[in-house]
Protein backbone atom coordinates (compact mmCIF):
# COMPACT_ATOMS: atom_id res chain seq x y z
CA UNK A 1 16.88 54.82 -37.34
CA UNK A 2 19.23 56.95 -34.89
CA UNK A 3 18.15 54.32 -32.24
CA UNK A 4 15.84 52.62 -31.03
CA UNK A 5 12.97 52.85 -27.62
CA UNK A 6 11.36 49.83 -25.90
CA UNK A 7 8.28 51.41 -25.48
CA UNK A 8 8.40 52.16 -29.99
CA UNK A 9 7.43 48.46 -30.28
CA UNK A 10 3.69 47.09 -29.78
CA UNK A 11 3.63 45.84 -26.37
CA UNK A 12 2.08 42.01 -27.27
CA UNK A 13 2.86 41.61 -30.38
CA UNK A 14 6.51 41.40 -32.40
CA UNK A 15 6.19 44.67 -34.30
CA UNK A 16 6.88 48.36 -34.13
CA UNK A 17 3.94 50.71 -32.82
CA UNK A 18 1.79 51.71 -35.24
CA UNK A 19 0.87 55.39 -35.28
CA UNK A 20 -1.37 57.61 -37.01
CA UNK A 21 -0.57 61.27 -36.50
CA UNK A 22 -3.65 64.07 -37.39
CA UNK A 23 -1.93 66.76 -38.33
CA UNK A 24 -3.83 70.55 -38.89
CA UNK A 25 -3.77 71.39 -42.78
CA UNK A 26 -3.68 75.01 -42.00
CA UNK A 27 0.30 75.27 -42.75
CA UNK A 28 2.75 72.49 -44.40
CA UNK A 29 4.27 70.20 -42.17
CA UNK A 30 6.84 71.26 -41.47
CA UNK A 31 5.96 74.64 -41.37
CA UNK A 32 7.87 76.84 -43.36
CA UNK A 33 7.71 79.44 -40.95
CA UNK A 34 4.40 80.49 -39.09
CA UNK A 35 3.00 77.13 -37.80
CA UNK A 36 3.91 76.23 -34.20
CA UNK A 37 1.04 73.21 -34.27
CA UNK A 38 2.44 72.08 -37.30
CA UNK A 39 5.94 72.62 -36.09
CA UNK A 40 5.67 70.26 -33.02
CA UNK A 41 3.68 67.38 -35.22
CA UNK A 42 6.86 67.45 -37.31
CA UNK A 43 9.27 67.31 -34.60
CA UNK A 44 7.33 64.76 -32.71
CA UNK A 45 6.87 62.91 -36.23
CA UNK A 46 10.80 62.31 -36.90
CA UNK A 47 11.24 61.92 -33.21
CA UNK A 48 9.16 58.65 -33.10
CA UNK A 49 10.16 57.55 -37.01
CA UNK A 50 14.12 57.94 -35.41
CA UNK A 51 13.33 55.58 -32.68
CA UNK A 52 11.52 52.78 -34.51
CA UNK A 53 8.24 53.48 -34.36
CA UNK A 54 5.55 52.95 -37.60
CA UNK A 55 3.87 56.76 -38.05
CA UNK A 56 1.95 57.88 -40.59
CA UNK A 57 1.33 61.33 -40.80
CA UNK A 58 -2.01 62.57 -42.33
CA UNK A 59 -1.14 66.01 -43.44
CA UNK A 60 -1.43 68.27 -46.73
CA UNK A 61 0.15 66.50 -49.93
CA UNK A 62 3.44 69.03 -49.89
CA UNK A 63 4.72 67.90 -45.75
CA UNK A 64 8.12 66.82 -45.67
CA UNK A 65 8.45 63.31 -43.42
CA UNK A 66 10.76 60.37 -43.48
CA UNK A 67 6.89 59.05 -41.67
CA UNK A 68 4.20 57.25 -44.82
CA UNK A 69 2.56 60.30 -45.56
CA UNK A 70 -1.30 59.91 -46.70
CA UNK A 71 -2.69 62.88 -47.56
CA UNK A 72 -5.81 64.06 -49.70
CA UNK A 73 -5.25 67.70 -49.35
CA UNK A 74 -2.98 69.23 -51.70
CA UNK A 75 -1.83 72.76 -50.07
CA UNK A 76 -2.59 74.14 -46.67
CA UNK A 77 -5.47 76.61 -46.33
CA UNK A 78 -3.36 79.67 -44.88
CA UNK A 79 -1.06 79.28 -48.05
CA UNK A 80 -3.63 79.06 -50.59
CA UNK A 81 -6.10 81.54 -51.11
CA UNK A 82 -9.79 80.66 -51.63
CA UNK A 83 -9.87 77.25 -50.77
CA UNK A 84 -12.85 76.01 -49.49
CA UNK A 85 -11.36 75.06 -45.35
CA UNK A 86 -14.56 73.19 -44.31
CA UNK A 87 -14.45 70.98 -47.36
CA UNK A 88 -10.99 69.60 -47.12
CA UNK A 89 -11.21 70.07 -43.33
CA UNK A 90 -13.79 67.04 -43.79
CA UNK A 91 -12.12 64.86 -46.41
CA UNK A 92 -9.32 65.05 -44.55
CA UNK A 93 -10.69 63.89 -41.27
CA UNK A 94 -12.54 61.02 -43.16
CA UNK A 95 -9.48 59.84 -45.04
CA UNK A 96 -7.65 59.74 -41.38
CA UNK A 97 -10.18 58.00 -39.77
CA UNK A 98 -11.21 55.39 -42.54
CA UNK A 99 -7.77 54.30 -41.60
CA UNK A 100 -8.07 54.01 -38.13
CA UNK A 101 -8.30 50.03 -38.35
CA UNK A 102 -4.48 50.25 -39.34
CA UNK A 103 -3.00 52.11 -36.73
CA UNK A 104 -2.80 51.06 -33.08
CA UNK A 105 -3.14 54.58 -31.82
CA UNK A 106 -4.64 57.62 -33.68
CA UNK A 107 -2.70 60.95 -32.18
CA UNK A 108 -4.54 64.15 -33.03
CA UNK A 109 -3.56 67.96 -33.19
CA UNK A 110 -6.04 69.18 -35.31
CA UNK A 111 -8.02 70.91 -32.45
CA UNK A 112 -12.03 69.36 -31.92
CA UNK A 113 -13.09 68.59 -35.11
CA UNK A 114 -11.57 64.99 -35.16
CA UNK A 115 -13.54 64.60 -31.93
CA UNK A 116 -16.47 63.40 -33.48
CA UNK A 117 -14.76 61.44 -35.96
CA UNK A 118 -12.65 59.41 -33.49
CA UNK A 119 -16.11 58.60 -31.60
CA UNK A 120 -17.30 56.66 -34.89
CA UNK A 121 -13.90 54.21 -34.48
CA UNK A 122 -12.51 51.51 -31.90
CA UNK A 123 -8.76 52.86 -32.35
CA UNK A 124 -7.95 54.75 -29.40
CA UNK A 125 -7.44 58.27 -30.17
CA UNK A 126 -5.14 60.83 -27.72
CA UNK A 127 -5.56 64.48 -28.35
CA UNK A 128 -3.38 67.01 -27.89
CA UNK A 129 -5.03 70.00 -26.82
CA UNK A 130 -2.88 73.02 -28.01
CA UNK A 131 -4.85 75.72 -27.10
CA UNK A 132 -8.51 76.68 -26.30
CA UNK A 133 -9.39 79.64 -28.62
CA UNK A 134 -12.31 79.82 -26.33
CA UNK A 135 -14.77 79.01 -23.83
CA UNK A 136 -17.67 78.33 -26.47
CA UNK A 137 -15.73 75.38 -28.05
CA UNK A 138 -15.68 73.47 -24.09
CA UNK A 139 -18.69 71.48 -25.44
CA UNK A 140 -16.95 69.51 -27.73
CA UNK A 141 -14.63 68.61 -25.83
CA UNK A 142 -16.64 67.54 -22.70
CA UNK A 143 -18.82 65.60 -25.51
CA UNK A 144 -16.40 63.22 -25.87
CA UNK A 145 -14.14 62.95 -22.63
CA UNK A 146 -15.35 59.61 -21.99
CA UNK A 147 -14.39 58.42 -25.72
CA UNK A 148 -11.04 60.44 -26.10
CA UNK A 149 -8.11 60.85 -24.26
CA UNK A 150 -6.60 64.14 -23.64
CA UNK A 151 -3.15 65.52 -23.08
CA UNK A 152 -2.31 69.31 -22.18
CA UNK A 153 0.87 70.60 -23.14
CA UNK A 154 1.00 72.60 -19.74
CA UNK A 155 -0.15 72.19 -16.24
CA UNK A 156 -1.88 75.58 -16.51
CA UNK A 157 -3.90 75.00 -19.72
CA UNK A 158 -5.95 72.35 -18.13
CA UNK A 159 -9.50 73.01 -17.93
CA UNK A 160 -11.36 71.99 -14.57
CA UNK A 161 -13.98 70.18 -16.81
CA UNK A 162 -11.99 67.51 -18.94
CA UNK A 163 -9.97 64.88 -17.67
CA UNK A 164 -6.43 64.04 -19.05
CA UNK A 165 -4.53 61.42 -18.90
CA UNK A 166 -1.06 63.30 -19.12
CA UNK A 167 0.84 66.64 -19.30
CA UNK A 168 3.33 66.55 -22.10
CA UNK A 169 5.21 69.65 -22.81
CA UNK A 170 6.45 70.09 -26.22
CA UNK A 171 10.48 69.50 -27.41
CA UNK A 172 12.36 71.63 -29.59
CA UNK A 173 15.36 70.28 -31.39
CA UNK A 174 18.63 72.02 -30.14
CA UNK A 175 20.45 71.78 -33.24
CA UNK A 176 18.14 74.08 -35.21
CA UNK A 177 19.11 76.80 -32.84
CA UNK A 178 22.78 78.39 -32.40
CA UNK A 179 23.91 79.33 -28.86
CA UNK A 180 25.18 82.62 -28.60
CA UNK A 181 27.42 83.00 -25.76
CA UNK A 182 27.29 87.14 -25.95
CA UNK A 183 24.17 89.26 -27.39
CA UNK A 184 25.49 91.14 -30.30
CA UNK A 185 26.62 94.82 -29.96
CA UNK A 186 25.04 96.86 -30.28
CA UNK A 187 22.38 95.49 -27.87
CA UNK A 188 18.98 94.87 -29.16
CA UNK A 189 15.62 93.15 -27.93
CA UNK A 190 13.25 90.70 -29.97
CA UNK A 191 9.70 90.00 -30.11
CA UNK A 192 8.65 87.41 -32.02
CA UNK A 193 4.77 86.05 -32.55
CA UNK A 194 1.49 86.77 -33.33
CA UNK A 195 1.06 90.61 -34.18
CA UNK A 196 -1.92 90.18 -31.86
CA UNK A 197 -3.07 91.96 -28.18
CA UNK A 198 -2.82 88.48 -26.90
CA UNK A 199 1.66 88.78 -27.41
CA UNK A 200 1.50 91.62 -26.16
CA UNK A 201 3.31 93.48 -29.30
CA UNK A 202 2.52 97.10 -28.19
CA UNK A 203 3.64 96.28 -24.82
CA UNK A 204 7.57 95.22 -26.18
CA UNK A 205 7.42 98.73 -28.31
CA UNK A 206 6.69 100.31 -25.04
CA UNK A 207 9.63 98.67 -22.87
CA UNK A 208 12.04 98.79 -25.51
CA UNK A 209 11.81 102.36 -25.74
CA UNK A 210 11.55 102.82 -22.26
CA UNK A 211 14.61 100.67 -21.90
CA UNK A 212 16.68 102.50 -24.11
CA UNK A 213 17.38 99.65 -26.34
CA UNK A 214 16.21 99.13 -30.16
CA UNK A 215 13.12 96.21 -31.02
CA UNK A 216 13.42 93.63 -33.71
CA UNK A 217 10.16 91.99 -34.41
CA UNK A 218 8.53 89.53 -36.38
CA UNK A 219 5.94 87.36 -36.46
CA UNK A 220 2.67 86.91 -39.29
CA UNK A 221 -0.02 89.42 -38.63
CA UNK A 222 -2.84 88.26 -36.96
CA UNK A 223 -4.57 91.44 -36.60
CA UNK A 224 -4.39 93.93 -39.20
CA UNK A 225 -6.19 96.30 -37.45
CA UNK A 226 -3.97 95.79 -34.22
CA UNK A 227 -0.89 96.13 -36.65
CA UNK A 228 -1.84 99.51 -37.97
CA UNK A 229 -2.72 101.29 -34.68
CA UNK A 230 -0.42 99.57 -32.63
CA UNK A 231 2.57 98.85 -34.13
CA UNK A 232 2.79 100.37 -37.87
CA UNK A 233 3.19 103.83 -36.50
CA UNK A 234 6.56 103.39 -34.04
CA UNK A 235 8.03 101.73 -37.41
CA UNK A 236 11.22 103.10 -38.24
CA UNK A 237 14.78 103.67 -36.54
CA UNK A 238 14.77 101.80 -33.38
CA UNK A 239 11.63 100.09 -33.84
CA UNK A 240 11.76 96.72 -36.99
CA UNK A 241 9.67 94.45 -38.36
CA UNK A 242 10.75 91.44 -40.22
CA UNK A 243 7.67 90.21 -40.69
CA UNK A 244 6.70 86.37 -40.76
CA UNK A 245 10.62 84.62 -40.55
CA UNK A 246 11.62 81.13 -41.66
CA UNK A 247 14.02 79.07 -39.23
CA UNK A 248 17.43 80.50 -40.15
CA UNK A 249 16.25 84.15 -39.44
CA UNK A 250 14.44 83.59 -36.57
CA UNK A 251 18.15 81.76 -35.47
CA UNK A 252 19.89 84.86 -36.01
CA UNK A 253 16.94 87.36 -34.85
CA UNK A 254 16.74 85.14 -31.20
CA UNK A 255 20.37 84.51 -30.97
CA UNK A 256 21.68 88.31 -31.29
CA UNK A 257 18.97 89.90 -28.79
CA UNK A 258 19.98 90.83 -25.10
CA UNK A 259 16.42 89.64 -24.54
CA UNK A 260 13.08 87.76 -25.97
CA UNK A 261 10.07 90.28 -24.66
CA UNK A 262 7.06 87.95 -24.03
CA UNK A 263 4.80 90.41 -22.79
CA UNK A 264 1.87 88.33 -22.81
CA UNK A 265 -1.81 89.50 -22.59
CA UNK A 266 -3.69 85.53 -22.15
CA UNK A 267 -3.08 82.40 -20.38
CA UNK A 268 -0.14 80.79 -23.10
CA UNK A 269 -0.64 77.18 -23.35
CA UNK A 270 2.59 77.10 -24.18
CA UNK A 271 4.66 79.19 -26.12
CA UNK A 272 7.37 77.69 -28.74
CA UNK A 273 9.38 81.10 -28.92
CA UNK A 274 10.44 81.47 -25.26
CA UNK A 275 12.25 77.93 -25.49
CA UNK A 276 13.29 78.80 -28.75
CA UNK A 277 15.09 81.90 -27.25
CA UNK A 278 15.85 80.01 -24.68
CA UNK A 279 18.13 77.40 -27.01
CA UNK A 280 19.51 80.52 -28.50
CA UNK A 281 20.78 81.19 -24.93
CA UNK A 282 18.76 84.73 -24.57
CA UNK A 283 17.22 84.67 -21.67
CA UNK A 284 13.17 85.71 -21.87
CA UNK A 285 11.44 88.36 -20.09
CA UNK A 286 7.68 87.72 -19.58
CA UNK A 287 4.69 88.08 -17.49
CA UNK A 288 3.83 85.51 -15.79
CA UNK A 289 0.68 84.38 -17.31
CA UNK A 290 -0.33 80.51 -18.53
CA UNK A 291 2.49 78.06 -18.77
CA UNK A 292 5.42 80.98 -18.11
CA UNK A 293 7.01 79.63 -14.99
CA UNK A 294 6.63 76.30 -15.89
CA UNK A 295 9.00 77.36 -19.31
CA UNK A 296 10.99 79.88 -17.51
CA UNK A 297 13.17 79.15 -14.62
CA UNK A 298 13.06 82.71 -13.23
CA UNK A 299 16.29 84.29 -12.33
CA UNK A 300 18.31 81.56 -14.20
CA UNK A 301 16.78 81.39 -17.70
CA UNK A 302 14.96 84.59 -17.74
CA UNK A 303 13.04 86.71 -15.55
CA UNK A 304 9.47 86.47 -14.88
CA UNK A 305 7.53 90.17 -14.14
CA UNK A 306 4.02 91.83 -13.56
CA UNK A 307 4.00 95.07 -14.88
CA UNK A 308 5.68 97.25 -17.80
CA UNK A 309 8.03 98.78 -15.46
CA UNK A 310 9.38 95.69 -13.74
CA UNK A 311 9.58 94.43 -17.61
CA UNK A 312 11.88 97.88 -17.88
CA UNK A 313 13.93 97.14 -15.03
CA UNK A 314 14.27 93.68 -16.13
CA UNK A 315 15.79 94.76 -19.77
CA UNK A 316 19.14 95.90 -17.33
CA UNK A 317 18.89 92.99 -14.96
CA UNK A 318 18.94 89.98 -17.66
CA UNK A 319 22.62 91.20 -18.68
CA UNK A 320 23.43 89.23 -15.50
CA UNK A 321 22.00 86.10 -16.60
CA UNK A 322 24.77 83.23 -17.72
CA UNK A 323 23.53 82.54 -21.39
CA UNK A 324 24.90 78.47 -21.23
CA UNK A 325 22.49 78.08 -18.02
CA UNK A 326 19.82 79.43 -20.32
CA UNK A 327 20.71 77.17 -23.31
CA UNK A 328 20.68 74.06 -20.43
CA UNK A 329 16.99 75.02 -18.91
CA UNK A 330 16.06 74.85 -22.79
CA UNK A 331 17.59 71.62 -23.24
CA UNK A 332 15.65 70.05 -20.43
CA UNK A 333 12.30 70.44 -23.08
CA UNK A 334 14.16 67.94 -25.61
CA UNK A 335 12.31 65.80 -28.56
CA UNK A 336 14.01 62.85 -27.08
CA UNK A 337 11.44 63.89 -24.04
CA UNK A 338 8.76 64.56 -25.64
CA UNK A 339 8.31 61.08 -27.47
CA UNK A 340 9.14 59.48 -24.68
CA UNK A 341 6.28 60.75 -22.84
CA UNK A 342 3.59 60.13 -25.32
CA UNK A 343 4.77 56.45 -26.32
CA UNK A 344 4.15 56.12 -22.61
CA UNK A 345 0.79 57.46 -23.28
CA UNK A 346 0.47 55.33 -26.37
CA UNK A 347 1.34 52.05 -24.88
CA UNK A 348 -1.74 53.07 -21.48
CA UNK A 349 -4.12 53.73 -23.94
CA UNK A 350 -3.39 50.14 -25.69
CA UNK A 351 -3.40 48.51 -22.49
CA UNK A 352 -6.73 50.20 -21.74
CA UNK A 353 -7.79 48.49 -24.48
CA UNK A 354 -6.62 45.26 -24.13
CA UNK A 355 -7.98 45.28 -20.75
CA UNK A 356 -11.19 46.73 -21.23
């Protein structure tokens, strides 16, 4: 234990909190490089193990924790083709929850699903909403808002229609990232993310070459058909794709680029990669859709535009920025903050409980 937090102890009995965290089974915990669910359940996993708390993680049977793991599923579904996802979806939901007498708090990230589940149990259960991949899945949430307890990761992912009971923005660990006082030389941008319209991939090729300045990107592809009309045909001298990149090439891919292009096409929720730049101390250039300007302190971490040509202009103007007051904005979204704020959100739930 690195050290220990008040608020990691049960707060009426002489014990450490007992927590059950839901994590997806689409990639391992952690992930081993696509996963940025996955990737904040681990951080926020070792975070809480570090500072005395009881976790255990319900993940796939391969996760990596210094948590109990309990697990009934043996690989995640993205890495193994053909399994069935709605059968070990479900066994691994009901193996979660027919625990939920030994846990003080159940703490799901595993989108809706466990909804219905955590209904059927007197455990309190907080859910972190990561994302809406739509309006059609509102119903289940609005089911059960007067059952379950949500948390956005972003003021401007909140829906109107479901109450919360905190905004908790997700913490990256600084020491998986290398500052880079200088971008490498020759300059170069980055993308990195979904090969998807929502990240706006086409748009970064565009600016880029507009700029005058060579694209690295990588990121899984999300949209094959995206991919090959898109992107697949600037391939080739200034324009390359890594494809999907584990942590210590995404380190060097963020740290050596002049710039991060987050040329966004949807509200983010959040969006892992601009802090991640961020740590590297590249400043990010993005439009300023969802959670942007709540990541991106504009002018001092990264500049926040409307339109491909301000993006352009902005590829010249980001030289200016001081790279160590971009690595300090990134800093500010810690893991030591993030736990924090949800064993606050642990310990009202309990009392909720206790009072109720």
């Amino acid at each position: 234990m690195e050290h220990s937090h008040p608020l990691a102890r049960h707060p009426l009995e002489d014990r450490p909190l007992r927590i059950g965290m839901l994590a997806p089974i689409a990639w391992r915990v952690p992930p081993r490089a696509y996963g940025p669910w996955e990737r904040v359940v681990s951080l926020l996993t070792e975070g809480l193990v570090a500072v005395g708390a009881e976790v255990t993680l319900y993940a796939t049977q391969d996760a990596v924790t210094a948590a109990r793991l309990s697990a009934v599923v043996p690989t995640p579904y993205e890495e193994t083709p053909g399994m069935d996802v709605k059968v070990w979806e479900g066994l691994h939901l009901a193996h979660a929850f027919g625990d939920a007498d030994r846990v003080d708090v159940m703490h799901n990230h595993a989108d809706f699903l466990p909804l219905m589940f955590a209904s059927l149990v007197a455990t309190p259960t907080v859910t972190t909403i990561h994302g809406f991949s739509g309006e059609a899945i509102l119903p289940a949430y609005t089911a059960y808002a007067d059952r379950v307890h949500f948390v956005s990761i972003s003021d401007a992912d909140r829906s109107p229609d479901l109450p919360y009971v905190a905004t908790v923005y997700h913490g990256i660990d600084l020491s998986e990232f290398t500052f880079q006082p200088r971008a490498e030389e020759p300059p170069y941008l980055a993308f990195l993310g979904r090969i998807h319209p929502d990240k706006g991939a086409a748009d970064a090729i565009r600016v880029a070459r507009a700029a005058g300045l060579p694209l690295r990107m990588a990121g899984i592809i999300h949209d094959r058909a995206y991919f090959e009309r898109e992107v697949e045909p600037h391939l080739g001298g200034d324009i390359t794709f890594l494809g999907s990149v584990g942590p210590p090439e995404r380190d060097r891919l963020l740290g050596g680029a002049a710039a991060l292009l987050h040329l966004i096409h949807f509200d983010e929720p959040f969006g892992l990669s601009v802090l991640e730049a961020m740590a590297c101390g590249t400043p990010v250039i993005a439009y300023g859709r969802g959670s942007m300007r709540e990541l991106i302190e504009d002018g001092v971490s990264g500049l926040v535009v409307g339109s491909k040509a301000d993006a352009v202009a902005a590829v010249a103007a980001v030289a200016h920025i001081d790279r160590a007051a971009v690595r300090n904005r990134a800093a500010t979204f810690s893991v030591a903050r993030m736990v924090d704020a949800y064993l606050r959100v642990y310990h009202r739930l309990i009392h909720a409980r206790i009072s109720s």
